[in-house]
Protein backbone atom coordinates (compact mmCIF):
# COMPACT_ATOMS: atom_id res chain seq x y z
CA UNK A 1 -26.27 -11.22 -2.16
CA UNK A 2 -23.99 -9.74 -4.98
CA UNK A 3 -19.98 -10.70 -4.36
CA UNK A 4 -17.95 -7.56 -3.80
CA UNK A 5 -14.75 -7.39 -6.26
CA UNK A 6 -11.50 -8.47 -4.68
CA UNK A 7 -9.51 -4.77 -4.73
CA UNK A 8 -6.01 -5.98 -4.86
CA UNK A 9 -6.86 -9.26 -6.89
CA UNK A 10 -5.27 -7.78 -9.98
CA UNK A 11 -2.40 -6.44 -8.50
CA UNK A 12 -1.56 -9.87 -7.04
CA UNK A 13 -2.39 -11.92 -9.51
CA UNK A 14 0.11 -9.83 -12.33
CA UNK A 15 3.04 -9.10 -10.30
CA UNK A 16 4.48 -6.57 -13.48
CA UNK A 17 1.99 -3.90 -12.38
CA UNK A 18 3.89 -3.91 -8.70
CA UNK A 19 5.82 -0.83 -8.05
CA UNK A 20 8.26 -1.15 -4.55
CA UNK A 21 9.65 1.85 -2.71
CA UNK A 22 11.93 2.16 0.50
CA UNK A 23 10.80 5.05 3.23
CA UNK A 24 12.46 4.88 6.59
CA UNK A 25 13.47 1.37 6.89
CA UNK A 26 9.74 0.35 5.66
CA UNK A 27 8.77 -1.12 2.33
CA UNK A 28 5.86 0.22 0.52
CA UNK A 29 4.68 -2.53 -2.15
CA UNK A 30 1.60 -0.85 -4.52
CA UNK A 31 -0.15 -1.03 -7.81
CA UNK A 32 -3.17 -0.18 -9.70
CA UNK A 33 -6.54 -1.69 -8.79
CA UNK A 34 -9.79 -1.91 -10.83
CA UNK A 35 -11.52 1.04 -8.83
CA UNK A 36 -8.07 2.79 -7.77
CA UNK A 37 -4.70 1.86 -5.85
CA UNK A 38 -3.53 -0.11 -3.52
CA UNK A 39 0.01 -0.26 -0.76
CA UNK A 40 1.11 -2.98 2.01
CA UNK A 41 3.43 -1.08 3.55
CA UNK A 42 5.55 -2.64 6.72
CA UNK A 43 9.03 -2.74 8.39
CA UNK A 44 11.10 -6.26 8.02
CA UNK A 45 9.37 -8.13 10.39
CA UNK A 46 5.73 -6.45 10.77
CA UNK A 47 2.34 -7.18 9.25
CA UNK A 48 1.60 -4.89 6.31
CA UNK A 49 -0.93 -2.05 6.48
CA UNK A 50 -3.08 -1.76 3.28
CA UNK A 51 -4.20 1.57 2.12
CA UNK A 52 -6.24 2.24 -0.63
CA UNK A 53 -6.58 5.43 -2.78
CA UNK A 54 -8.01 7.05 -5.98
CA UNK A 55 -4.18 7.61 -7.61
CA UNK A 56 -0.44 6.79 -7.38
CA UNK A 57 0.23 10.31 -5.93
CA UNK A 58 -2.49 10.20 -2.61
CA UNK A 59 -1.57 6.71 -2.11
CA UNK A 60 2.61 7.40 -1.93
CA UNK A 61 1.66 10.30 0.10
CA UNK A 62 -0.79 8.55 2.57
CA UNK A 63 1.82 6.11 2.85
CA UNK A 64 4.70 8.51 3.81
CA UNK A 65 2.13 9.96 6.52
CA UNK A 66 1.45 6.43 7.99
CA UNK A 67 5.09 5.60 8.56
CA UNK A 68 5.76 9.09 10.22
CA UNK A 69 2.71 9.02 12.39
CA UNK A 70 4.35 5.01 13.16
CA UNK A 71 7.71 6.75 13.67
CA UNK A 72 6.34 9.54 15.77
CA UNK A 73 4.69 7.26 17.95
CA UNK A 74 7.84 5.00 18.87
CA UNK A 75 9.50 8.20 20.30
């Protein structure tokens, strides 16, 4: 059995390549990836989500799509 590679490992592990936005009282944490991109993105308080896409630009806008469906759903 062949190990898979750990996605976020290199974000993590060099914490200059982490990029933080605000959206709607959540925080969106993300960097680059070996394969792609990767986001935690929670409210103070809540366990992250992780999403993972090919670029910055799908992943920020996945992410803003995630906390309006969250939003939406509160109402």
């Amino acid at each position: 059995m062949t190990s898979q590679p750990d996605l976020a490992s290199q974000t993590l592990s060099d914490p200059t390549l982490i990029e933080e936005v605000q959206f709607q009282d959540h925080r969106i944490r993300f960097g680059p990836t070996q394969t792609g991109w990767v986001s935690f993105i929670a409210r103070q308080g809540q366990r992250p989500a992780t999403l993972l896409a090919g670029d910055r630009e799908t992943l920020i806008a996945e992410a803003h799509k995630l906390i309006r469906r969250r939003i939406a759903g509160k109402r």
